[in-house]
PDB file of N, CA and C in Angstrom:
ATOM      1  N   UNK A   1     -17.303 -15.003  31.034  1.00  0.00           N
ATOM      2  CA  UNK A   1     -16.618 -15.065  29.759  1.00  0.00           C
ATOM      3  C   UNK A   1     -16.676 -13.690  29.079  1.00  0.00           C
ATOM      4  N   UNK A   2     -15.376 -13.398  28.437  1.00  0.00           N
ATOM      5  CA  UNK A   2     -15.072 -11.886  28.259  1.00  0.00           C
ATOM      6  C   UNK A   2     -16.098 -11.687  26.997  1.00  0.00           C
ATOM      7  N   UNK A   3     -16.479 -10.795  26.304  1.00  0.00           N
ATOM      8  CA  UNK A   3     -17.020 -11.096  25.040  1.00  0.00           C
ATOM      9  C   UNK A   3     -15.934 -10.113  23.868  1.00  0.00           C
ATOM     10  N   UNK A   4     -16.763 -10.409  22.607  1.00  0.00           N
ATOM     11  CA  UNK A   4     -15.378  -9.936  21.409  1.00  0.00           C
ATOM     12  C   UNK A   4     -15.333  -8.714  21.922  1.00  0.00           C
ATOM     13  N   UNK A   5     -16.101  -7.838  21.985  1.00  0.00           N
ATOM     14  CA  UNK A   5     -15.535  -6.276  22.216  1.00  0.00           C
ATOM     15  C   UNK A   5     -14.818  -6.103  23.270  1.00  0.00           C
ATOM     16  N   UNK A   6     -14.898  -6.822  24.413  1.00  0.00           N
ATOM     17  CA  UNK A   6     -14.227  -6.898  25.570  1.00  0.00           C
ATOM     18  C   UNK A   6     -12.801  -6.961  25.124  1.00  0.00           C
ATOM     19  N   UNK A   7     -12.710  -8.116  24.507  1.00  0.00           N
ATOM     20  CA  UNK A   7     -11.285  -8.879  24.260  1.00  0.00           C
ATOM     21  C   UNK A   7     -10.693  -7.865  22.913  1.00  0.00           C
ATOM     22  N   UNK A   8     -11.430  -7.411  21.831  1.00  0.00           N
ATOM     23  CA  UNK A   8     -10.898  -6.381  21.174  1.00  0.00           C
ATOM     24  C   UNK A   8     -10.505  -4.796  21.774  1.00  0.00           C
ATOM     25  N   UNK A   9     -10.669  -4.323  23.116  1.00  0.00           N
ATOM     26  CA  UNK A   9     -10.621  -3.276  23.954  1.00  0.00           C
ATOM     27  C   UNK A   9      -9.722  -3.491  24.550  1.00  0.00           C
ATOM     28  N   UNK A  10      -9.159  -4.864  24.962  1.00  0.00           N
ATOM     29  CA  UNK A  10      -7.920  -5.604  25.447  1.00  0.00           C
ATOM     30  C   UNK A  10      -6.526  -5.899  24.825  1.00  0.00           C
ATOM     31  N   UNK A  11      -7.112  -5.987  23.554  1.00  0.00           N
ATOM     32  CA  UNK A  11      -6.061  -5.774  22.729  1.00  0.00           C
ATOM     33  C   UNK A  11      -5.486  -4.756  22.120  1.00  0.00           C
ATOM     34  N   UNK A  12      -6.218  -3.633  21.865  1.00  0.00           N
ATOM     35  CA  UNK A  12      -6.170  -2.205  21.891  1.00  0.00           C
ATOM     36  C   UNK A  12      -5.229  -1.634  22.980  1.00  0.00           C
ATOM     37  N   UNK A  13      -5.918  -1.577  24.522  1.00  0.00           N
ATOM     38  CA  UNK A  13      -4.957  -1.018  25.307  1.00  0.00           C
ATOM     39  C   UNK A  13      -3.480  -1.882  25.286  1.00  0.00           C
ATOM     40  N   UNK A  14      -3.666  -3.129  25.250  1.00  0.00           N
ATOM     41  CA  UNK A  14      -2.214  -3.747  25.086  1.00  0.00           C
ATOM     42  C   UNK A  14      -1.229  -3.104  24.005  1.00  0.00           C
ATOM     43  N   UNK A  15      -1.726  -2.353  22.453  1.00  0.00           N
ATOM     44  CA  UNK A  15      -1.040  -2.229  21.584  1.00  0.00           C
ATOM     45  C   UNK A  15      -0.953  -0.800  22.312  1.00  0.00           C
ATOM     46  N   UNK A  16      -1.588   0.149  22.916  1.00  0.00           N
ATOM     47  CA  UNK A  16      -1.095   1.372  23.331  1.00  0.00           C
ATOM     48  C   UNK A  16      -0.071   0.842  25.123  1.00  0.00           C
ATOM     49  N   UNK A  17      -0.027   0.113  25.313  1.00  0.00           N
ATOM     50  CA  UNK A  17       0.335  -0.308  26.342  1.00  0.00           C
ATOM     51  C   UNK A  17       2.053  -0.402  25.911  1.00  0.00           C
ATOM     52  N   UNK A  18       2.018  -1.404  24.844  1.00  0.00           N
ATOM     53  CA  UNK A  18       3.087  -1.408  24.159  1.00  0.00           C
ATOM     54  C   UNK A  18       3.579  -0.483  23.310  1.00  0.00           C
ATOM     55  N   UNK A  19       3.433   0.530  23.306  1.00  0.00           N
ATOM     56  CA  UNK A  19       3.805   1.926  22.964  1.00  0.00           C
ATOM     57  C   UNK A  19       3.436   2.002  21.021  1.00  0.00           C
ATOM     58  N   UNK A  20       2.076   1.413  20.845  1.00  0.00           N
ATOM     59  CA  UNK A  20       1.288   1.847  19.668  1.00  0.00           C
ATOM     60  C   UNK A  20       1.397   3.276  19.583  1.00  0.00           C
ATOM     61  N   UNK A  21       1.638   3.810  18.526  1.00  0.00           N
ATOM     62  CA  UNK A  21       1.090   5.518  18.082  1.00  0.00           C
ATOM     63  C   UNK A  21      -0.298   5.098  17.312  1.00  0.00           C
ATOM     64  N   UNK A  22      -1.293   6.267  18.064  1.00  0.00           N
ATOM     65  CA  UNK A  22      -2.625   6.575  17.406  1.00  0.00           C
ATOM     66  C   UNK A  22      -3.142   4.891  16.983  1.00  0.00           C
ATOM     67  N   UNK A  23      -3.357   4.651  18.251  1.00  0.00           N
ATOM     68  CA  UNK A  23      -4.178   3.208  18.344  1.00  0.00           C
ATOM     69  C   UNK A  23      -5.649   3.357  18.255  1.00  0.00           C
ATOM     70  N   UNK A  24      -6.495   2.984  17.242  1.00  0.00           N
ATOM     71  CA  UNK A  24      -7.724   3.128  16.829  1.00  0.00           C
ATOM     72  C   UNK A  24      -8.599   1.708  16.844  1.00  0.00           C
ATOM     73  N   UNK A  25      -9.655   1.711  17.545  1.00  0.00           N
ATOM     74  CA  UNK A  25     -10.806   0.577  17.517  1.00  0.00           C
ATOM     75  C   UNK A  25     -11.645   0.895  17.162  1.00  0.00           C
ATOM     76  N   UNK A  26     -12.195   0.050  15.638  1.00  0.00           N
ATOM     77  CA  UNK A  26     -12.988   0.571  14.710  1.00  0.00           C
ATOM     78  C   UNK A  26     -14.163  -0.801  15.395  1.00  0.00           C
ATOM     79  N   UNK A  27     -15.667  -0.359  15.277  1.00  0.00           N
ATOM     80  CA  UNK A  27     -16.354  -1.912  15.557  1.00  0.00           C
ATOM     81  C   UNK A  27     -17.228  -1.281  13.400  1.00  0.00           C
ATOM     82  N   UNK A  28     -16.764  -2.653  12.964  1.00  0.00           N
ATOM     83  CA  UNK A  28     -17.307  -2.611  11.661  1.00  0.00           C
ATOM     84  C   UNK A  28     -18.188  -3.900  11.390  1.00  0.00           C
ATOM     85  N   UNK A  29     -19.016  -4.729  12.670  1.00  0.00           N
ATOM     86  CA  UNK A  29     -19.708  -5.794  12.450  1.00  0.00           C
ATOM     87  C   UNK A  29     -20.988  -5.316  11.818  1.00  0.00           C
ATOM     88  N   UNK A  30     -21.347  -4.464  11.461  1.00  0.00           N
ATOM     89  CA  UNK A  30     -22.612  -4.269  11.319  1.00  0.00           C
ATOM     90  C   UNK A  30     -22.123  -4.220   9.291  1.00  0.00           C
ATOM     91  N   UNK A  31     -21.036  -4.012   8.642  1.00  0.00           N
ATOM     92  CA  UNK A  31     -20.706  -3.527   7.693  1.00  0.00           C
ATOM     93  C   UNK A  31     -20.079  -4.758   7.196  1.00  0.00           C
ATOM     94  N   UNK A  32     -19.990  -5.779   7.436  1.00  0.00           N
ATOM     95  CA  UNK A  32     -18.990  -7.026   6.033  1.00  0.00           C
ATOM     96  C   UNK A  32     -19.894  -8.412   7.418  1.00  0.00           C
ATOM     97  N   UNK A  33     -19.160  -9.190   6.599  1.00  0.00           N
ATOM     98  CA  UNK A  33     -19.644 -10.335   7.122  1.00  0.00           C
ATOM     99  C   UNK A  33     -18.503 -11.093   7.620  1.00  0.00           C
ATOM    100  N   UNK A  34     -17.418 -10.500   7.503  1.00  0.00           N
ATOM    101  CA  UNK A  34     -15.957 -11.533   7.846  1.00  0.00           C
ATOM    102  C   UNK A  34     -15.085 -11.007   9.456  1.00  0.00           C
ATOM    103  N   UNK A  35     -15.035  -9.669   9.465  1.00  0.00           N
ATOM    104  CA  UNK A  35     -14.682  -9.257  10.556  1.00  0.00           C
ATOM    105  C   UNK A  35     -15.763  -8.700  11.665  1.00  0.00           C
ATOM    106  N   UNK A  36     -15.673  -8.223  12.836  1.00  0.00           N
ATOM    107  CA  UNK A  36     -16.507  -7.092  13.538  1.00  0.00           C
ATOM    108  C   UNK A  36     -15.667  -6.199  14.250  1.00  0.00           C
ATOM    109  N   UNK A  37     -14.496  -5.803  14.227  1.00  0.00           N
ATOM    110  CA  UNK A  37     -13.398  -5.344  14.730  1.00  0.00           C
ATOM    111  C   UNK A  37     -11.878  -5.234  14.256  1.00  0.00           C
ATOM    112  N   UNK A  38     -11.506  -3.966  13.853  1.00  0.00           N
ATOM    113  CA  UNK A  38     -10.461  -3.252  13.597  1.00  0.00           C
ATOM    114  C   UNK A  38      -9.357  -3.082  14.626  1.00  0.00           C
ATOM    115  N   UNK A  39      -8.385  -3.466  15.089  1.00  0.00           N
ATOM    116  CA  UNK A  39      -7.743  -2.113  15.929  1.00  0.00           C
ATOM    117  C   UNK A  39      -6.112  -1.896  15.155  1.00  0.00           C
ATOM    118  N   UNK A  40      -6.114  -0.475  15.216  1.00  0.00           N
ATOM    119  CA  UNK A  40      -5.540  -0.304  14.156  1.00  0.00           C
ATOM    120  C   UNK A  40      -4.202   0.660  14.808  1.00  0.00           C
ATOM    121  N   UNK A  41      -3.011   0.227  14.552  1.00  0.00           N
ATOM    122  CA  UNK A  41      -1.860   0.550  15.066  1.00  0.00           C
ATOM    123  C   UNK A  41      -0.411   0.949  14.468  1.00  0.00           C
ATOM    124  N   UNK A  42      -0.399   2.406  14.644  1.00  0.00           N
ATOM    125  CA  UNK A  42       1.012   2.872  13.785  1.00  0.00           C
ATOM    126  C   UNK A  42       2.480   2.164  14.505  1.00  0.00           C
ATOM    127  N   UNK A  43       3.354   1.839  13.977  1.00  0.00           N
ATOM    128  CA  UNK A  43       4.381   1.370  14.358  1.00  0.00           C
ATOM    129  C   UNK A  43       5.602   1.841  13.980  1.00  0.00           C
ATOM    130  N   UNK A  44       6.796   2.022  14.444  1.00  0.00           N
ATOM    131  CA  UNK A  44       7.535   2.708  14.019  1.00  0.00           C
ATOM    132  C   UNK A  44       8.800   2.563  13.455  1.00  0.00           C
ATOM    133  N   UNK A  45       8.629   0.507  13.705  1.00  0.00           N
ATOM    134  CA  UNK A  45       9.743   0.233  12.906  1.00  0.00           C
ATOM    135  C   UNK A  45       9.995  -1.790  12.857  1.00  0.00           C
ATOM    136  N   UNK A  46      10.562  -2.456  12.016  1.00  0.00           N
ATOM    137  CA  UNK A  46      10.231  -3.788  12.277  1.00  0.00           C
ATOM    138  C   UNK A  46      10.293  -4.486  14.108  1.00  0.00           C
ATOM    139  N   UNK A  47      11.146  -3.890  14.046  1.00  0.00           N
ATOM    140  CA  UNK A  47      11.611  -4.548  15.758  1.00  0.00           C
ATOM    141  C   UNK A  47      10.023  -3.877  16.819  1.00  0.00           C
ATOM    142  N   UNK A  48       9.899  -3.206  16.614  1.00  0.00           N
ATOM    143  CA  UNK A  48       8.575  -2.554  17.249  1.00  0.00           C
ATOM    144  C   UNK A  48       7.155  -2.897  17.251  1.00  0.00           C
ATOM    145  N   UNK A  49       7.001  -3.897  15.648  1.00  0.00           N
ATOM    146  CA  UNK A  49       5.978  -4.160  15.161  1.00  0.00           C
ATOM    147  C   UNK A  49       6.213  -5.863  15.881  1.00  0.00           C
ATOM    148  N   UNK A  50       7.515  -6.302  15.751  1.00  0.00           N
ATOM    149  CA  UNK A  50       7.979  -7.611  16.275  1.00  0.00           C
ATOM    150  C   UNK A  50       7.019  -7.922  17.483  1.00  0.00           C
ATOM    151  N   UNK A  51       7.809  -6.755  18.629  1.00  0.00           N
ATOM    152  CA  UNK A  51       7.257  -6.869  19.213  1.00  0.00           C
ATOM    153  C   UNK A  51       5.793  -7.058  20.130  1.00  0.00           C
ATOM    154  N   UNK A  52       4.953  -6.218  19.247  1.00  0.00           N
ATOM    155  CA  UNK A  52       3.584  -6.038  19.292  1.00  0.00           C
ATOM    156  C   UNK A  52       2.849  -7.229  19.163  1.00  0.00           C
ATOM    157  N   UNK A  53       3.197  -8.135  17.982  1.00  0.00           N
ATOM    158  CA  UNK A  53       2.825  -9.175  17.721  1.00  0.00           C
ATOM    159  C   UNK A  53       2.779  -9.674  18.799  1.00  0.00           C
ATOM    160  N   UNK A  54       3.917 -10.121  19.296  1.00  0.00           N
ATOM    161  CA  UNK A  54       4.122 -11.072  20.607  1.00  0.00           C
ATOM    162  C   UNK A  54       3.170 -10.843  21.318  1.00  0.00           C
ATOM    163  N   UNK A  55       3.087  -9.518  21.654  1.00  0.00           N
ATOM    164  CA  UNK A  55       1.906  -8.969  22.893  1.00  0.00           C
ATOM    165  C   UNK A  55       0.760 -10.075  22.479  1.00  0.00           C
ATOM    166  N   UNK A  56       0.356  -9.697  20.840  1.00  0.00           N
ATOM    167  CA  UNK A  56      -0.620 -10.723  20.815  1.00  0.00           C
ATOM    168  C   UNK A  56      -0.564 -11.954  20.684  1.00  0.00           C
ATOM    169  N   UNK A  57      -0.050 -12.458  20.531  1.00  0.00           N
ATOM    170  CA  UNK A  57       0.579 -13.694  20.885  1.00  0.00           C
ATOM    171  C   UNK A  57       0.495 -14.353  22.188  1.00  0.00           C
ATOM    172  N   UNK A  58       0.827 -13.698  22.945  1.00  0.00           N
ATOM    173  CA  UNK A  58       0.866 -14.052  24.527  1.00  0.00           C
ATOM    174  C   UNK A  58      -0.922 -14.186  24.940  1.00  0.00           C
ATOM    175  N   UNK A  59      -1.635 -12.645  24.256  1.00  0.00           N
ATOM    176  CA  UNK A  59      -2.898 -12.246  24.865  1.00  0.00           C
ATOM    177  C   UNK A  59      -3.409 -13.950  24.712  1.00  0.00           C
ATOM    178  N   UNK A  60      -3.654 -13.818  23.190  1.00  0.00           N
ATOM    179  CA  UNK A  60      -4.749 -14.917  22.349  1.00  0.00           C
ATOM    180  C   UNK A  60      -4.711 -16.366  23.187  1.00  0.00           C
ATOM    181  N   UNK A  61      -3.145 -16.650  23.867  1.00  0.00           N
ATOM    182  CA  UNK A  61      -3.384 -18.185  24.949  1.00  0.00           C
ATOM    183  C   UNK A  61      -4.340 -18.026  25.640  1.00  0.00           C
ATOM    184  N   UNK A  62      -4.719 -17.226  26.588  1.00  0.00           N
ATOM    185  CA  UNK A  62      -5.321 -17.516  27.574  1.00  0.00           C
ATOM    186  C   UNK A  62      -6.612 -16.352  27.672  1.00  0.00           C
ATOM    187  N   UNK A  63      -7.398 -16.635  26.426  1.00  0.00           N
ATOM    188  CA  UNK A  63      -8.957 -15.805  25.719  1.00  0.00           C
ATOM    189  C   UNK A  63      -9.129 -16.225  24.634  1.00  0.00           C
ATOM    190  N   UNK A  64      -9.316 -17.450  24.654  1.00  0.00           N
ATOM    191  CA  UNK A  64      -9.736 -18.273  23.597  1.00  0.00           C
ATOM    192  C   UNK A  64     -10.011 -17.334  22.129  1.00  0.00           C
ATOM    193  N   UNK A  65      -8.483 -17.021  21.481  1.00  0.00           N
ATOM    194  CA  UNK A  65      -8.474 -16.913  20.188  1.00  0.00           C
ATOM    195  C   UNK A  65      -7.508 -17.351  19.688  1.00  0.00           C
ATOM    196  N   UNK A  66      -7.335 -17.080  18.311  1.00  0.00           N
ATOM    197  CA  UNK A  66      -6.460 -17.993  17.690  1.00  0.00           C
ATOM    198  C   UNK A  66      -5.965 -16.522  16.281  1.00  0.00           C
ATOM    199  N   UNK A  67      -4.714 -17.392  16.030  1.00  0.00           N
ATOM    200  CA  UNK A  67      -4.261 -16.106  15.065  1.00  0.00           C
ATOM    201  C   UNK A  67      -4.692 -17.530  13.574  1.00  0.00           C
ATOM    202  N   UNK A  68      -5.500 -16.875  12.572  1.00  0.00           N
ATOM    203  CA  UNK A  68      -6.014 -17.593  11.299  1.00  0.00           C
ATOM    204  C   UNK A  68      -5.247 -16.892  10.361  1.00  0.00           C
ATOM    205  N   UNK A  69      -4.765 -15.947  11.073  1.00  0.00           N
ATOM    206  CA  UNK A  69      -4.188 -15.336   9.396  1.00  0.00           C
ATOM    207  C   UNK A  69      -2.985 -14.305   9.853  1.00  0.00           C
ATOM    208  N   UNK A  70      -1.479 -14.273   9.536  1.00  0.00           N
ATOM    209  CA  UNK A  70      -0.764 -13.036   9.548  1.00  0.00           C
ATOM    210  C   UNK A  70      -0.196 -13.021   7.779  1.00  0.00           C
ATOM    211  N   UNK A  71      -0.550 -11.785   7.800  1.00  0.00           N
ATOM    212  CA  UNK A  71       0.068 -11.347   6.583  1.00  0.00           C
ATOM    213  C   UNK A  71       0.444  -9.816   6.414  1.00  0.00           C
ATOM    214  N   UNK A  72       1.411 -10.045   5.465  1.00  0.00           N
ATOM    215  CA  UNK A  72       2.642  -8.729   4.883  1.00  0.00           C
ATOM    216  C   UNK A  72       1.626  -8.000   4.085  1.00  0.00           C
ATOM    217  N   UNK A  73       1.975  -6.670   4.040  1.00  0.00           N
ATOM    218  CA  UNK A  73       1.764  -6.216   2.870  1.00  0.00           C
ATOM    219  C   UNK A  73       2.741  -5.646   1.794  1.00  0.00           C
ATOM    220  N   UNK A  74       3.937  -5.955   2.180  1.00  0.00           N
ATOM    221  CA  UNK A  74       4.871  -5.405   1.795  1.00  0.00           C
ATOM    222  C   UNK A  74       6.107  -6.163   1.390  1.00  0.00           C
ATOM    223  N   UNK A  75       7.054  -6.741   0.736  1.00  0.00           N
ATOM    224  CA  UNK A  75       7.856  -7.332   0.757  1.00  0.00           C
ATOM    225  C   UNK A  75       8.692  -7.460   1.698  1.00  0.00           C
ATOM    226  N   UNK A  76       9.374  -6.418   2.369  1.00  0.00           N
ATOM    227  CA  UNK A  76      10.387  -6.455   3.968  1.00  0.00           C
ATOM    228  C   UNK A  76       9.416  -6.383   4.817  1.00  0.00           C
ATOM    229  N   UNK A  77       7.926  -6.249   4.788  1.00  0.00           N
ATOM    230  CA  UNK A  77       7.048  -6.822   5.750  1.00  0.00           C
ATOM    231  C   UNK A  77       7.004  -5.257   7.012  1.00  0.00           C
ATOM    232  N   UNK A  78       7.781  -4.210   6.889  1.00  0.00           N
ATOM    233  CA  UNK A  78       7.541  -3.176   7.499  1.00  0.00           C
ATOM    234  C   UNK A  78       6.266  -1.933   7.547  1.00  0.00           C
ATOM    235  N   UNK A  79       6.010  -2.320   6.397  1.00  0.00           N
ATOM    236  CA  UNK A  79       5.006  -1.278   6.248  1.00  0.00           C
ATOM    237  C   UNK A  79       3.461  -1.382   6.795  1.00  0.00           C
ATOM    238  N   UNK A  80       3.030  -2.546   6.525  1.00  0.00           N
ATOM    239  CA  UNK A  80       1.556  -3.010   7.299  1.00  0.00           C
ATOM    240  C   UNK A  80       1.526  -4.685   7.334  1.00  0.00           C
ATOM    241  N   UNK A  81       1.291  -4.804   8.426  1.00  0.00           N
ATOM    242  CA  UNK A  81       1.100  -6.360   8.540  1.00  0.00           C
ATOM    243  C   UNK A  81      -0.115  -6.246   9.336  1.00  0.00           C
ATOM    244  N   UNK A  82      -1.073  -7.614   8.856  1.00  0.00           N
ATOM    245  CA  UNK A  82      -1.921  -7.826   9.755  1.00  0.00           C
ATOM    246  C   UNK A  82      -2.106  -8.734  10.455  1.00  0.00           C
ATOM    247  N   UNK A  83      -2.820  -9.409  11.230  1.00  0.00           N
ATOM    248  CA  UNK A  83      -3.285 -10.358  12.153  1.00  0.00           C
ATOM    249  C   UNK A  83      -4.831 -10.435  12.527  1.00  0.00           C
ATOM    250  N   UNK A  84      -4.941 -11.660  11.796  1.00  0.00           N
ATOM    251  CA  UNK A  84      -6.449 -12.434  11.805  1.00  0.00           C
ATOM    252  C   UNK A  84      -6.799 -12.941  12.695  1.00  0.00           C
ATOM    253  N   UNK A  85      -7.629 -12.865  13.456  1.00  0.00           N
ATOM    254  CA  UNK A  85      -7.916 -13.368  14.831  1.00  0.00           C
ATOM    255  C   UNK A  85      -9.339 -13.949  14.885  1.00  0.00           C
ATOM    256  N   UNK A  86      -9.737 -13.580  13.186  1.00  0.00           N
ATOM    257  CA  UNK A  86     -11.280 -14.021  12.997  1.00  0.00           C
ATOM    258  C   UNK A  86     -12.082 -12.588  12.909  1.00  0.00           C
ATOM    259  N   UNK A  87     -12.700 -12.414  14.522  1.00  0.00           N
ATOM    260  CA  UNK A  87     -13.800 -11.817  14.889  1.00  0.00           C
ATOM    261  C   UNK A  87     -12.961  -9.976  15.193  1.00  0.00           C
ATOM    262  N   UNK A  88     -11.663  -9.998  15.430  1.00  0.00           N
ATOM    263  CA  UNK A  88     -11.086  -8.811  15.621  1.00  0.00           C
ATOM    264  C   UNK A  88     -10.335  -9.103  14.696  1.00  0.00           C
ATOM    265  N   UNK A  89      -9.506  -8.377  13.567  1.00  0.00           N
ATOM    266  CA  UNK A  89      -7.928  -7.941  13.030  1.00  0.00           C
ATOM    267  C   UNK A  89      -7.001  -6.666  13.685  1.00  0.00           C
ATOM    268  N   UNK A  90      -6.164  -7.133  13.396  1.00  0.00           N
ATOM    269  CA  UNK A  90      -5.172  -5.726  14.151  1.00  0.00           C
ATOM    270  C   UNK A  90      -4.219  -5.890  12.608  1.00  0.00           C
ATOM    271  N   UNK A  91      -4.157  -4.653  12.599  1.00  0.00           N
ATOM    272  CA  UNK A  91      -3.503  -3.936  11.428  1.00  0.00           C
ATOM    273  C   UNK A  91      -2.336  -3.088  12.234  1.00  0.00           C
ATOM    274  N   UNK A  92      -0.981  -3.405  12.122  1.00  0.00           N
ATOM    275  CA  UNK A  92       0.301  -2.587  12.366  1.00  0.00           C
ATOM    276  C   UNK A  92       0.707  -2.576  11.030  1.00  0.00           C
ATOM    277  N   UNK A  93       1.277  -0.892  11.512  1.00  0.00           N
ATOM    278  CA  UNK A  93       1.134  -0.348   9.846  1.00  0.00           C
ATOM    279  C   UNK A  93       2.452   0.675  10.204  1.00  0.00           C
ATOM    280  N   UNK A  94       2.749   1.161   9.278  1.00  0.00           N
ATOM    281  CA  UNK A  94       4.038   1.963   9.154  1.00  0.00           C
ATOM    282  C   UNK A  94       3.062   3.294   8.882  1.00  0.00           C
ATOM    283  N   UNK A  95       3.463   4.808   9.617  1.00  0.00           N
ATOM    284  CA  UNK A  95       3.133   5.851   9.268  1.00  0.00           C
ATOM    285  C   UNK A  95       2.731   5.958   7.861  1.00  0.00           C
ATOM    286  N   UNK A  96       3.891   5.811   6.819  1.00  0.00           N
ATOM    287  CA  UNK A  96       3.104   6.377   5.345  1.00  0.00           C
ATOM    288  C   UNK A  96       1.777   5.048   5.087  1.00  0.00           C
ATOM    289  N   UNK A  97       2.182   3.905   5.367  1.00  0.00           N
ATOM    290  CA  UNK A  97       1.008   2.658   5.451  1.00  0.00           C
ATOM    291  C   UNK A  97      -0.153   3.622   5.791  1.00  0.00           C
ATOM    292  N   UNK A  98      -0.203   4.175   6.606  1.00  0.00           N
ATOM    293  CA  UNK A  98      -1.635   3.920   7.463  1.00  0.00           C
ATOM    294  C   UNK A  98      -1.982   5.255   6.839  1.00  0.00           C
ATOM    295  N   UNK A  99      -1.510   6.700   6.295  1.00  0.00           N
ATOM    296  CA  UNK A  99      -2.023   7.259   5.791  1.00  0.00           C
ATOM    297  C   UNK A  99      -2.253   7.205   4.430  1.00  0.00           C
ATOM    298  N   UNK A 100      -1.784   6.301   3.591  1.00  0.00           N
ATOM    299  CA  UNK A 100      -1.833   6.259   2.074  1.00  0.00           C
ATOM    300  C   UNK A 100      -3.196   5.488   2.074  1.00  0.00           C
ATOM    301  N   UNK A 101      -3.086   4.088   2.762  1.00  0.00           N
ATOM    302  CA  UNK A 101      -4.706   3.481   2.558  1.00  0.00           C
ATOM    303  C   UNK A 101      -5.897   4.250   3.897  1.00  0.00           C
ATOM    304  N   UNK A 102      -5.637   4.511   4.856  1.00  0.00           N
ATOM    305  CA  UNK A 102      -6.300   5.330   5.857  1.00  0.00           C
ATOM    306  C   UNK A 102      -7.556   4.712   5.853  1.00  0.00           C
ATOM    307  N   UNK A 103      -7.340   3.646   6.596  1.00  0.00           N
ATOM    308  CA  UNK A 103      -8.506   2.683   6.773  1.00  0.00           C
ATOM    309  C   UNK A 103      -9.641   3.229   7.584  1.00  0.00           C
ATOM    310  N   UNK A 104      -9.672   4.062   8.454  1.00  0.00           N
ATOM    311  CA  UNK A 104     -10.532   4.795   9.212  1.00  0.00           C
ATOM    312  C   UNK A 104     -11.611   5.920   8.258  1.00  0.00           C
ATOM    313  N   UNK A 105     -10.953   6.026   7.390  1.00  0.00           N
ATOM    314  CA  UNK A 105     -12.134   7.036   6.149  1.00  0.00           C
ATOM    315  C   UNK A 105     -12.196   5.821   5.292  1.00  0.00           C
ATOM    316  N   UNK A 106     -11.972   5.233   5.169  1.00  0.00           N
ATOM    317  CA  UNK A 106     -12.554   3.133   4.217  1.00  0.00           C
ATOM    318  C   UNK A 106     -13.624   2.832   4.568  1.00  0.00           C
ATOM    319  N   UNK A 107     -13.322   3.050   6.305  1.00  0.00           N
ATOM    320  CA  UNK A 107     -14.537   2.538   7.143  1.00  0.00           C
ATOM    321  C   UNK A 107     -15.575   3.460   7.858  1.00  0.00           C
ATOM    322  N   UNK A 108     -15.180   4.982   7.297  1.00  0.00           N
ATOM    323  CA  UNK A 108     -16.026   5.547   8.046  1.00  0.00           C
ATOM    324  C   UNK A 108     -17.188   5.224   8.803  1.00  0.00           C
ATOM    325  N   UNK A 109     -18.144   4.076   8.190  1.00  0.00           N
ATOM    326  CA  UNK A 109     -19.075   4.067   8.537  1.00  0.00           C
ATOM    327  C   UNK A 109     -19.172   2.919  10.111  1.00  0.00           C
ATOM    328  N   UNK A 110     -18.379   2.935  10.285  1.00  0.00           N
ATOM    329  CA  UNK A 110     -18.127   1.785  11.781  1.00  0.00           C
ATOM    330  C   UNK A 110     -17.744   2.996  13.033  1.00  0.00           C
ATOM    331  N   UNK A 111     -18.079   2.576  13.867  1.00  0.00           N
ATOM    332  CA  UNK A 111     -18.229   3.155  15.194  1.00  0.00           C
ATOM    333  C   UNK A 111     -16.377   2.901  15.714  1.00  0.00           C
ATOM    334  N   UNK A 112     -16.087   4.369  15.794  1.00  0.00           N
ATOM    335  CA  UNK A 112     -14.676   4.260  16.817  1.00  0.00           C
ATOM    336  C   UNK A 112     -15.409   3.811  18.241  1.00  0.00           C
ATOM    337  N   UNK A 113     -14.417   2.959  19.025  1.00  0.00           N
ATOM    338  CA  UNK A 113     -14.610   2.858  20.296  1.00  0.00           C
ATOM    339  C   UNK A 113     -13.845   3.670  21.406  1.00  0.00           C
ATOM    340  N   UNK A 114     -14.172   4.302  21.827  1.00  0.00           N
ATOM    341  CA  UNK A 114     -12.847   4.128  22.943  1.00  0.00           C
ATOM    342  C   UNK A 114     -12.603   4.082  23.920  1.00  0.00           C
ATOM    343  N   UNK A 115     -11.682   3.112  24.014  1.00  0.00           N
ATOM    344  CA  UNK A 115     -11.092   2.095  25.031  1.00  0.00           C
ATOM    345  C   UNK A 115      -9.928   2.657  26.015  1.00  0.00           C
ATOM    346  N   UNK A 116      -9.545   3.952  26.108  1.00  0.00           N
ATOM    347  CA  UNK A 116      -8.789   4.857  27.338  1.00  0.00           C
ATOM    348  C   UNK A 116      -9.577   4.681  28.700  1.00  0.00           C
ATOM    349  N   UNK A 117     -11.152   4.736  29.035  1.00  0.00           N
ATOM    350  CA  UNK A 117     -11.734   4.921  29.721  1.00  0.00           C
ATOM    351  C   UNK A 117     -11.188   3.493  31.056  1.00  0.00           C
TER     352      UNK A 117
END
């Protein structure tokens, strides 16, 4: 049985797989009590972000997770959306999204992973 970081490293390469810009895996379990995993993904446009979803969508059947939460941040829903998965979130975000809140200096204090290897 895979474990969360496994399956959050899986979902990571899937969002660079699926042609994520500057795909980032933050592990922030040691820092809140609700998540333990970030992966965090620029997107470049609704149809792009559409797609990504799906990826996860497809992953979560068959690795026992479940999506608990998608939400907008935005009214046309382009700019950052996320996906609750519980124990990982994935954040697709629109370029100015991801540098205006720049969740990676939020969280400085969580360990990048990385998952290229």
């Amino acid at each position: 049985m895979k474990t969360m970081e496994e399956k959050a490293i899986e979902i990571a390469k899937l969002m660079k797989d699926g042609k994520g810009n500057d795909v980032t895996l933050l592990d922030i379990s040691g820092l809140n009590s609700w998540t333990d995993y970030f992966v965090i993904v620029t997107v470049t446009s609704s149809t792009h972000w559409q797609g990504l979803y799906k990826q996860v969508k497809d992953y979560i059947k068959d690795n026992d997770l479940e999506i608990h939460l998608t939400n907008r941040k935005s009214p046309d829903g382009d700019d950052w959306n996320l996906i609750d998965l519980g124990s990982i979130v994935v954040h697709l975000m629109s370029e100015s999204a991801r540098s205006f809140y720049d969740l990676e200096k939020l969280w400085h204090a969580g360990k990048t992973i990385d998952f290229r290897a």
